[in-house]
PDB file of N, CA and C in Angstrom:
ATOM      1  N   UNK A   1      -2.720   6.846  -6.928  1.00  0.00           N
ATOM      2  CA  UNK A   1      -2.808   8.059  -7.710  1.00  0.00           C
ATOM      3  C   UNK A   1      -1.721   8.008  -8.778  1.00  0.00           C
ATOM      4  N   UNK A   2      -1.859   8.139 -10.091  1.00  0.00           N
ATOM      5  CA  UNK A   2      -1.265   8.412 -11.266  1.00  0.00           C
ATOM      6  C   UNK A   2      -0.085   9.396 -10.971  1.00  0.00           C
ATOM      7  N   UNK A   3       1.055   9.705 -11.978  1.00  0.00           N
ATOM      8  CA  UNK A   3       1.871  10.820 -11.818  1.00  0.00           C
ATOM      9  C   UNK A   3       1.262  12.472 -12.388  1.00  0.00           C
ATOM     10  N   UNK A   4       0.251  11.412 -13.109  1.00  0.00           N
ATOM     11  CA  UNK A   4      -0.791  12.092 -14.097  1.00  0.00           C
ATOM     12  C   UNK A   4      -0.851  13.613 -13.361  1.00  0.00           C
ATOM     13  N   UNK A   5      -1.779  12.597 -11.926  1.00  0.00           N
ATOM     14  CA  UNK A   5      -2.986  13.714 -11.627  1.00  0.00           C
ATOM     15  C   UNK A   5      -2.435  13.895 -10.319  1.00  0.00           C
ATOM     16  N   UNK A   6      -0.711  14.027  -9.773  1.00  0.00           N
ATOM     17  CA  UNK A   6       0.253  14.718  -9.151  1.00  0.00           C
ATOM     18  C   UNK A   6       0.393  16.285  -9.344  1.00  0.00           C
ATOM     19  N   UNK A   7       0.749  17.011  -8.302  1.00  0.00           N
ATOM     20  CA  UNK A   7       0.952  18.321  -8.538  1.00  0.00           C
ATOM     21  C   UNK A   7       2.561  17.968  -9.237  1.00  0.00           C
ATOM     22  N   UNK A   8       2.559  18.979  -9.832  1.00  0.00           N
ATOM     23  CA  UNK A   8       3.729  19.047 -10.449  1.00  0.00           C
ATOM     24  C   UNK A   8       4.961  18.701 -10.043  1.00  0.00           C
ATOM     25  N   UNK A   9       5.084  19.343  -8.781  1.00  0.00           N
ATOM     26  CA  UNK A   9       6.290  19.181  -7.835  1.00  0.00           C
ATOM     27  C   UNK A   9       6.705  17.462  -6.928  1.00  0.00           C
ATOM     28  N   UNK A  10       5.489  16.959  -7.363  1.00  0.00           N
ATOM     29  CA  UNK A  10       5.134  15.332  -6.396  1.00  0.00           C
ATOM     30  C   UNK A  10       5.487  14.279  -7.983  1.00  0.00           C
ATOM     31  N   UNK A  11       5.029  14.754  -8.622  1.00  0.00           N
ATOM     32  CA  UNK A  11       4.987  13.882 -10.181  1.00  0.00           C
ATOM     33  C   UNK A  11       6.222  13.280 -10.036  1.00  0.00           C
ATOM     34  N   UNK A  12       7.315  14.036  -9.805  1.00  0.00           N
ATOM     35  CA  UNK A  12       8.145  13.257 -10.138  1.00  0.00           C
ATOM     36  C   UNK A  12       9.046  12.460  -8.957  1.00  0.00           C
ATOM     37  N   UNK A  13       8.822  12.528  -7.680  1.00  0.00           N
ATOM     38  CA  UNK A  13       8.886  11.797  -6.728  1.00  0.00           C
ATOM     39  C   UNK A  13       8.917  10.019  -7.052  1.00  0.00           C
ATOM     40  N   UNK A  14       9.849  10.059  -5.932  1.00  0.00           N
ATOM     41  CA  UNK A  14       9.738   8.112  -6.026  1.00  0.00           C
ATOM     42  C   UNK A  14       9.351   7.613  -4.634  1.00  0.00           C
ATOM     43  N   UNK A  15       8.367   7.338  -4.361  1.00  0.00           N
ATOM     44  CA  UNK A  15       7.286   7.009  -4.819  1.00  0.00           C
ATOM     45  C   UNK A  15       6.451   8.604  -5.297  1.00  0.00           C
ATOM     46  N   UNK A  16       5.878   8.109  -6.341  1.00  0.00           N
ATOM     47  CA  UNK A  16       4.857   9.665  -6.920  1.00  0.00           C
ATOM     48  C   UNK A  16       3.454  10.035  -6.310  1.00  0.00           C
ATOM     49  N   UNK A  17       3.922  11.158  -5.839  1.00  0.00           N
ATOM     50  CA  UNK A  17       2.890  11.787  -5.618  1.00  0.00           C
ATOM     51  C   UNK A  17       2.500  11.971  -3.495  1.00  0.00           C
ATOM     52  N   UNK A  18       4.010  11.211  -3.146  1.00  0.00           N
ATOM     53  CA  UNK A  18       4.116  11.667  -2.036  1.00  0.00           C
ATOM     54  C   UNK A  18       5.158  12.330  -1.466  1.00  0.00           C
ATOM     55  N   UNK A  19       4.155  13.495  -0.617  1.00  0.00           N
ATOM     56  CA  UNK A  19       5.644  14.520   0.483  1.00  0.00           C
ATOM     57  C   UNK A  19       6.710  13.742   0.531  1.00  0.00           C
ATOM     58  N   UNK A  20       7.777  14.297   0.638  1.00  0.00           N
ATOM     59  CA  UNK A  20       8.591  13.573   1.420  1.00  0.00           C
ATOM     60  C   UNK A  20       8.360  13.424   3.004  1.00  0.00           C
ATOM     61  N   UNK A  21       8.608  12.030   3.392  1.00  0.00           N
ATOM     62  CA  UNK A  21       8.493  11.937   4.619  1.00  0.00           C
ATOM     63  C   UNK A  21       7.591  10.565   4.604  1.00  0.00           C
ATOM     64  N   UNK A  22       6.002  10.562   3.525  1.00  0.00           N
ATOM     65  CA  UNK A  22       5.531  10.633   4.028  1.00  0.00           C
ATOM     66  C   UNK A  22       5.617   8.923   3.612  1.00  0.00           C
ATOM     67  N   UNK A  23       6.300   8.694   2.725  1.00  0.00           N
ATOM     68  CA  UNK A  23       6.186   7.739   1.628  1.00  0.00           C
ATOM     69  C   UNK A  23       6.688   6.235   2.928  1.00  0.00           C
ATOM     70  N   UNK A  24       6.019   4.928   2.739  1.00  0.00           N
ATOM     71  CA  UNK A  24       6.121   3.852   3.777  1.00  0.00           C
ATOM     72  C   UNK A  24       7.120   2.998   3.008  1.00  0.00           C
ATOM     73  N   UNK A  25       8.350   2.316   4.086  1.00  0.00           N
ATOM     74  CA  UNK A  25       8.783   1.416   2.987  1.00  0.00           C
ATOM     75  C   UNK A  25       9.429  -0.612   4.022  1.00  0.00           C
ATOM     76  N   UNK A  26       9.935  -0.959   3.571  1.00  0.00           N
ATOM     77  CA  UNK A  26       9.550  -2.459   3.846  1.00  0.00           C
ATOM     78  C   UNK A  26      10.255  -1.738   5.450  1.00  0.00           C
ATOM     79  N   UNK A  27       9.374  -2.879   6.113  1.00  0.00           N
ATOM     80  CA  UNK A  27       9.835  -2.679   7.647  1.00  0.00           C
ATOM     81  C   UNK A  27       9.168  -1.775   8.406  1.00  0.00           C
ATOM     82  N   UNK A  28       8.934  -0.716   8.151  1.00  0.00           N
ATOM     83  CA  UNK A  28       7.913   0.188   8.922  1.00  0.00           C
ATOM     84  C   UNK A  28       6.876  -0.784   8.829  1.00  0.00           C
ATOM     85  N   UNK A  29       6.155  -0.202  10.538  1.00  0.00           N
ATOM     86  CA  UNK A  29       5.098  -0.522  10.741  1.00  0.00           C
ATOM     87  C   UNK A  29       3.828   0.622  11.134  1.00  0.00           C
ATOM     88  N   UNK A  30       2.705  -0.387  10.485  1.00  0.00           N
ATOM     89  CA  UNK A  30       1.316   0.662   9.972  1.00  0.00           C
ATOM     90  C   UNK A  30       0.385   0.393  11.029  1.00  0.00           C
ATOM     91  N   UNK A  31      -0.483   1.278  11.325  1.00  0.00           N
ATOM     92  CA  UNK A  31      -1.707   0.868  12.177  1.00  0.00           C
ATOM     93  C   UNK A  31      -2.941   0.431  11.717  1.00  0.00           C
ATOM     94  N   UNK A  32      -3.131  -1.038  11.076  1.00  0.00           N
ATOM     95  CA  UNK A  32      -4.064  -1.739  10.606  1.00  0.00           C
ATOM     96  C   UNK A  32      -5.256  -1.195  10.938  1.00  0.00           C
ATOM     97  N   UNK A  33      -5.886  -0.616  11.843  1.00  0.00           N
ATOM     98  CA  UNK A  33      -7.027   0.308  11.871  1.00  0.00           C
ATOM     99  C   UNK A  33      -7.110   1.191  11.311  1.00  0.00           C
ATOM    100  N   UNK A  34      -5.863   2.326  10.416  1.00  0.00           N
ATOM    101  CA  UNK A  34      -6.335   3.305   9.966  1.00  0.00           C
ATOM    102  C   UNK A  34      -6.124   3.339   8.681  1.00  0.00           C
ATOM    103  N   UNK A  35      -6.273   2.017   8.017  1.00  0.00           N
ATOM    104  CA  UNK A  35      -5.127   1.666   6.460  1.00  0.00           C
ATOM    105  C   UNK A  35      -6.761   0.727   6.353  1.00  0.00           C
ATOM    106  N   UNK A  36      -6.607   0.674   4.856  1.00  0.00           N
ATOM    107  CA  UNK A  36      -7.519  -0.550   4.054  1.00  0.00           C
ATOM    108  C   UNK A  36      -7.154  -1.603   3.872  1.00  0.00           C
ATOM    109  N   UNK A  37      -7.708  -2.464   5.024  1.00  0.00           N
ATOM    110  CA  UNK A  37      -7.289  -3.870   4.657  1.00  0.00           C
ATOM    111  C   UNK A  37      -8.121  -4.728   3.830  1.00  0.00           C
ATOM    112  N   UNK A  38      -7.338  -5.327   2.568  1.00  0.00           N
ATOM    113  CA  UNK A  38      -8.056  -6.390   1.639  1.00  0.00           C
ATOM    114  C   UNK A  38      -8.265  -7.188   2.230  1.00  0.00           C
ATOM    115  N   UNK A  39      -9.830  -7.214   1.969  1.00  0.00           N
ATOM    116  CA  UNK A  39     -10.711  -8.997   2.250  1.00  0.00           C
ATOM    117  C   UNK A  39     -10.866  -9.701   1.256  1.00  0.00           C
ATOM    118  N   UNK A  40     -10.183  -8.954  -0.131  1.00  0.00           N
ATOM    119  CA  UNK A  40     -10.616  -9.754  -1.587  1.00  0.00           C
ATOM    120  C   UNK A  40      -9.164  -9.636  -2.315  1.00  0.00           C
ATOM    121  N   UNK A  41      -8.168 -10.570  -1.875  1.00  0.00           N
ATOM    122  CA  UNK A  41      -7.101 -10.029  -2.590  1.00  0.00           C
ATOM    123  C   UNK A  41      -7.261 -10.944  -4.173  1.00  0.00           C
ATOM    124  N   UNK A  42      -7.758 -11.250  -4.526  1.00  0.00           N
ATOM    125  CA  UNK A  42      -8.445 -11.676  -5.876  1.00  0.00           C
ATOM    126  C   UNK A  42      -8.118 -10.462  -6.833  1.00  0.00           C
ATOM    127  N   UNK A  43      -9.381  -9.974  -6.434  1.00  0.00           N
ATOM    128  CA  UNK A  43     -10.124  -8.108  -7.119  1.00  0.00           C
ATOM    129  C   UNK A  43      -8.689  -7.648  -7.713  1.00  0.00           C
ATOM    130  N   UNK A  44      -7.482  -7.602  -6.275  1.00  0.00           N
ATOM    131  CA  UNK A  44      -6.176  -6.926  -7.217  1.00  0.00           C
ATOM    132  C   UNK A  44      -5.483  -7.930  -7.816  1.00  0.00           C
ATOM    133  N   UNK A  45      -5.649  -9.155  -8.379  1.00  0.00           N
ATOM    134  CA  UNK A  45      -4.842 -10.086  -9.063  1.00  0.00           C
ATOM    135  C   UNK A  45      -3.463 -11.008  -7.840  1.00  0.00           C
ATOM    136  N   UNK A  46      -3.823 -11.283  -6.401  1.00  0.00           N
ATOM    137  CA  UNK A  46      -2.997 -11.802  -5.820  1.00  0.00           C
ATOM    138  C   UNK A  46      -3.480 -12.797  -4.835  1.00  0.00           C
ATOM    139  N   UNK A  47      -2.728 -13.692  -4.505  1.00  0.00           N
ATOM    140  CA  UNK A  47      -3.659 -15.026  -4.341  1.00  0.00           C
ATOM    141  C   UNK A  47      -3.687 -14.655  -2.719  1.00  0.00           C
ATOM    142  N   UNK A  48      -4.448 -15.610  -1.709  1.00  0.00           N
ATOM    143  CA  UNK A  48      -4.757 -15.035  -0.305  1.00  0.00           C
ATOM    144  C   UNK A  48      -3.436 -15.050   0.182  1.00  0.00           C
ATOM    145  N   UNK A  49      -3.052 -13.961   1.192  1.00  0.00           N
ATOM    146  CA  UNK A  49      -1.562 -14.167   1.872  1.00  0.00           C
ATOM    147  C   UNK A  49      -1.373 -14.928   2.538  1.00  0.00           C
ATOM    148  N   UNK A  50       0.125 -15.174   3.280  1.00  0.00           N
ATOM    149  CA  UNK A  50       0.539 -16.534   3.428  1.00  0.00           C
ATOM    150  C   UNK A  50      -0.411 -16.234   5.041  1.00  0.00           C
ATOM    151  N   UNK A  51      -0.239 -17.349   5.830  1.00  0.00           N
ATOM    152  CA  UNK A  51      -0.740 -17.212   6.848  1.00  0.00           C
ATOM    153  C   UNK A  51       0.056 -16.296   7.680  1.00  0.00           C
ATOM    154  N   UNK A  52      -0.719 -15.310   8.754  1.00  0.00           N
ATOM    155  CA  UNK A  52      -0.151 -14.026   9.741  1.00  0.00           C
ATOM    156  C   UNK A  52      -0.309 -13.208   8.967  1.00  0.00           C
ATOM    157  N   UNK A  53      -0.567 -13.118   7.657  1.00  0.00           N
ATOM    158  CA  UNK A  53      -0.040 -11.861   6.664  1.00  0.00           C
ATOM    159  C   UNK A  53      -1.370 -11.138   6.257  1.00  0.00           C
ATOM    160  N   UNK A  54      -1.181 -10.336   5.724  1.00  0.00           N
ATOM    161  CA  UNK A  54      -2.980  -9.475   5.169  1.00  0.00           C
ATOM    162  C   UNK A  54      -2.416  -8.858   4.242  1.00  0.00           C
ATOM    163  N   UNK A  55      -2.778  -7.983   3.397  1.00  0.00           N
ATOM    164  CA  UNK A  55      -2.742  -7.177   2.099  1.00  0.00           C
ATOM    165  C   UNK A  55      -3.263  -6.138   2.410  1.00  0.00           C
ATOM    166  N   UNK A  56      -2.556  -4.470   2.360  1.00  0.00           N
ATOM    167  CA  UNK A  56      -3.363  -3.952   2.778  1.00  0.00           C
ATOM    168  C   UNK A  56      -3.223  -2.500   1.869  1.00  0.00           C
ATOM    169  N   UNK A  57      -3.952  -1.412   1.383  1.00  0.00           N
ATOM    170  CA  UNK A  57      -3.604  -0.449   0.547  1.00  0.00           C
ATOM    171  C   UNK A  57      -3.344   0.703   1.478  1.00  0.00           C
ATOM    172  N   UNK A  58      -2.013   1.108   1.278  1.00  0.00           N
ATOM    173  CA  UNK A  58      -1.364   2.016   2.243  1.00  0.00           C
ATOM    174  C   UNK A  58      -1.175   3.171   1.246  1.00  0.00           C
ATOM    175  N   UNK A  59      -1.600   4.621   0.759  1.00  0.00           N
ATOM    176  CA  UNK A  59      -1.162   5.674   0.431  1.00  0.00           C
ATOM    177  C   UNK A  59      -1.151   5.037  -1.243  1.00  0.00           C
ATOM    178  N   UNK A  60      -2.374   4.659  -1.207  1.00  0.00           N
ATOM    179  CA  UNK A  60      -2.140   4.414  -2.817  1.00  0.00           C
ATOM    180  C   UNK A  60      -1.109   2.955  -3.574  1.00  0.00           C
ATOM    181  N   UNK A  61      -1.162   1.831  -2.183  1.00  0.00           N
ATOM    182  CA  UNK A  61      -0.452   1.280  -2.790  1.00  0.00           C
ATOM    183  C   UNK A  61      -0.676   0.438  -2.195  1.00  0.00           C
ATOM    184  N   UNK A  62      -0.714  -1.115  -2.865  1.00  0.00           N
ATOM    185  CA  UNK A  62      -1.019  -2.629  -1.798  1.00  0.00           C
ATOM    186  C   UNK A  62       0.157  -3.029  -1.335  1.00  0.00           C
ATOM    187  N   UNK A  63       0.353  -3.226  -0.328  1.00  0.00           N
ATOM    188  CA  UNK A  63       1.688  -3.889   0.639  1.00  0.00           C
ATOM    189  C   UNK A  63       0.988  -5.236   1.047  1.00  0.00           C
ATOM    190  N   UNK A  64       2.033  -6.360   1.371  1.00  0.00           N
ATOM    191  CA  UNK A  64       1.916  -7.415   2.441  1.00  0.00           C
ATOM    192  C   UNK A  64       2.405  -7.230   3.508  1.00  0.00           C
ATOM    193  N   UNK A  65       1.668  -7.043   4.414  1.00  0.00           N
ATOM    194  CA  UNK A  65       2.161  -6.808   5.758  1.00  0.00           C
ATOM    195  C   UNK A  65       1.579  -8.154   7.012  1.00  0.00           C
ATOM    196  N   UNK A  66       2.595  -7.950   8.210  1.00  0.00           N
ATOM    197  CA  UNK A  66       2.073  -8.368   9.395  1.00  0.00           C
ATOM    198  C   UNK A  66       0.782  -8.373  10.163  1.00  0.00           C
ATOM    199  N   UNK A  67       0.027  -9.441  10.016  1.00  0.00           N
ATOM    200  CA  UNK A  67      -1.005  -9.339  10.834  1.00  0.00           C
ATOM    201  C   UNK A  67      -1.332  -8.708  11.996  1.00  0.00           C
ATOM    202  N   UNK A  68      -0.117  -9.589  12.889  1.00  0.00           N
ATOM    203  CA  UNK A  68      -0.345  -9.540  14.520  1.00  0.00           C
ATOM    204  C   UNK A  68       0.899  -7.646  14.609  1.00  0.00           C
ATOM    205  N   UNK A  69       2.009  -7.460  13.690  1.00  0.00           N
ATOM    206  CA  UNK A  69       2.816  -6.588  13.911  1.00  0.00           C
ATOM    207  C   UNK A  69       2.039  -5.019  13.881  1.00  0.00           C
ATOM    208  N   UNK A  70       1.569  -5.488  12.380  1.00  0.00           N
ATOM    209  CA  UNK A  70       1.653  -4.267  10.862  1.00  0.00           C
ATOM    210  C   UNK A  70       2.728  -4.117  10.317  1.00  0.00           C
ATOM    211  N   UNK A  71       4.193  -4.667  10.551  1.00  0.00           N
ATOM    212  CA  UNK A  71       5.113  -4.784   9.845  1.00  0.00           C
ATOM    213  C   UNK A  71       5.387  -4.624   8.297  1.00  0.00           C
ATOM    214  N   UNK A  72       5.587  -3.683   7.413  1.00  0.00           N
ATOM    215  CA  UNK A  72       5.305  -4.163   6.166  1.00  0.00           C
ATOM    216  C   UNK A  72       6.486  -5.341   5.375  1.00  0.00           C
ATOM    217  N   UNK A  73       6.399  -5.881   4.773  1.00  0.00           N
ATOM    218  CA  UNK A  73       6.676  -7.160   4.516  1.00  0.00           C
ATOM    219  C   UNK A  73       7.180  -6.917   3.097  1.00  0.00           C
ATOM    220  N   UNK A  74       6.225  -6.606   2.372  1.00  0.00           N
ATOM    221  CA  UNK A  74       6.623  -6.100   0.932  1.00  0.00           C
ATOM    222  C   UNK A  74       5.643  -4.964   0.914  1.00  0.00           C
ATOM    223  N   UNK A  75       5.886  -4.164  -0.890  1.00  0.00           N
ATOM    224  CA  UNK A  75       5.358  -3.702  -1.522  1.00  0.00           C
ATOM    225  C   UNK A  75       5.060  -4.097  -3.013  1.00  0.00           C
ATOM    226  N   UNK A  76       3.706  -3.707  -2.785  1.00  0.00           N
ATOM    227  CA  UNK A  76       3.128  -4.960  -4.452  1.00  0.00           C
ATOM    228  C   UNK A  76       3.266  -3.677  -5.617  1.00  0.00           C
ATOM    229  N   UNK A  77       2.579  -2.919  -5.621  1.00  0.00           N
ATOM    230  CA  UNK A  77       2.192  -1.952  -6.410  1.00  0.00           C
ATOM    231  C   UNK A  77       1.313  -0.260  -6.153  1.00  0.00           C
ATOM    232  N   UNK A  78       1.239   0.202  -7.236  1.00  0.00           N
ATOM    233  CA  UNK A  78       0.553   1.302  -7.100  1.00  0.00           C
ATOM    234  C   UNK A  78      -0.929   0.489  -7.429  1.00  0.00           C
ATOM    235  N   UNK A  79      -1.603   1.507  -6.700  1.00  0.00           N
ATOM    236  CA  UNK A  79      -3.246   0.602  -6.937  1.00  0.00           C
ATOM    237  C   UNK A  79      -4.186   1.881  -7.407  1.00  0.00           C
ATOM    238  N   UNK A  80      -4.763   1.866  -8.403  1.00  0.00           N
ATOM    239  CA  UNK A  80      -5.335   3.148  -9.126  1.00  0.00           C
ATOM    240  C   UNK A  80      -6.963   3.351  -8.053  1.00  0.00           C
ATOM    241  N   UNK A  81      -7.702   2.428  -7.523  1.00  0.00           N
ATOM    242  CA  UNK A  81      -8.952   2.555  -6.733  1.00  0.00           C
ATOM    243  C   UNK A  81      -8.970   1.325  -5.401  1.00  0.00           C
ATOM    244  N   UNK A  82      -9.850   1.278  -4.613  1.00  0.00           N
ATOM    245  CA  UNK A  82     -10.052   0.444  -3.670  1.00  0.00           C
ATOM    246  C   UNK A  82     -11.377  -0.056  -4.568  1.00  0.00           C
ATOM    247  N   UNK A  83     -10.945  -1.694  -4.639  1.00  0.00           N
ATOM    248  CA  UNK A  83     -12.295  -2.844  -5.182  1.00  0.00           C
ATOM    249  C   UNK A  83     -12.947  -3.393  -4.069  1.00  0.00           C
ATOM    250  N   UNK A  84     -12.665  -3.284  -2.795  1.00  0.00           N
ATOM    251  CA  UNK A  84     -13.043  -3.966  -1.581  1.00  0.00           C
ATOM    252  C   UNK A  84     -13.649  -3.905  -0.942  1.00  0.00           C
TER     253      UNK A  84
END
């Protein structure tokens, strides 16, 4: 989501456009069942992850995370839609 099309009060948040609280950052771990995991990491411009690893769009945003964990690993970007 844009800062655009943020309520006013979220716009200017880092990361934008989330509560506080709610925002994920390296090291937390996600529950790969309830997150979008990329099967085409192409579509967002990134080559397949290393092995154990997946790509996955968490709250508006592609991370590399842990396969076997959900660990997040990195953060790639804000992602404007799901191509997948």
């Amino acid at each position: 989501m844009t800062a655009r099309a943020c309520p006013p009060g979220l716009a200017k948040k880092d990361p934008a456009c989330l509560p506080p609280g709610q925002a994920r950052k390296v090291g937390d771990i996600i529950d790969l069942r309830r997150v979008h995991v990329v099967t085409r990491p192409g579509l967002y411009g990134v080559r397949d992850a290393p092995s154990g690893q997946r790509y996955a769009i968490v709250n508006g945003r592609l991370m590399r995370v842990d396969s076997e964990t959900g660990r997040i690993l990195s953060i790639l970007r804000v992602v404007e839609a799901i191509l997948d």
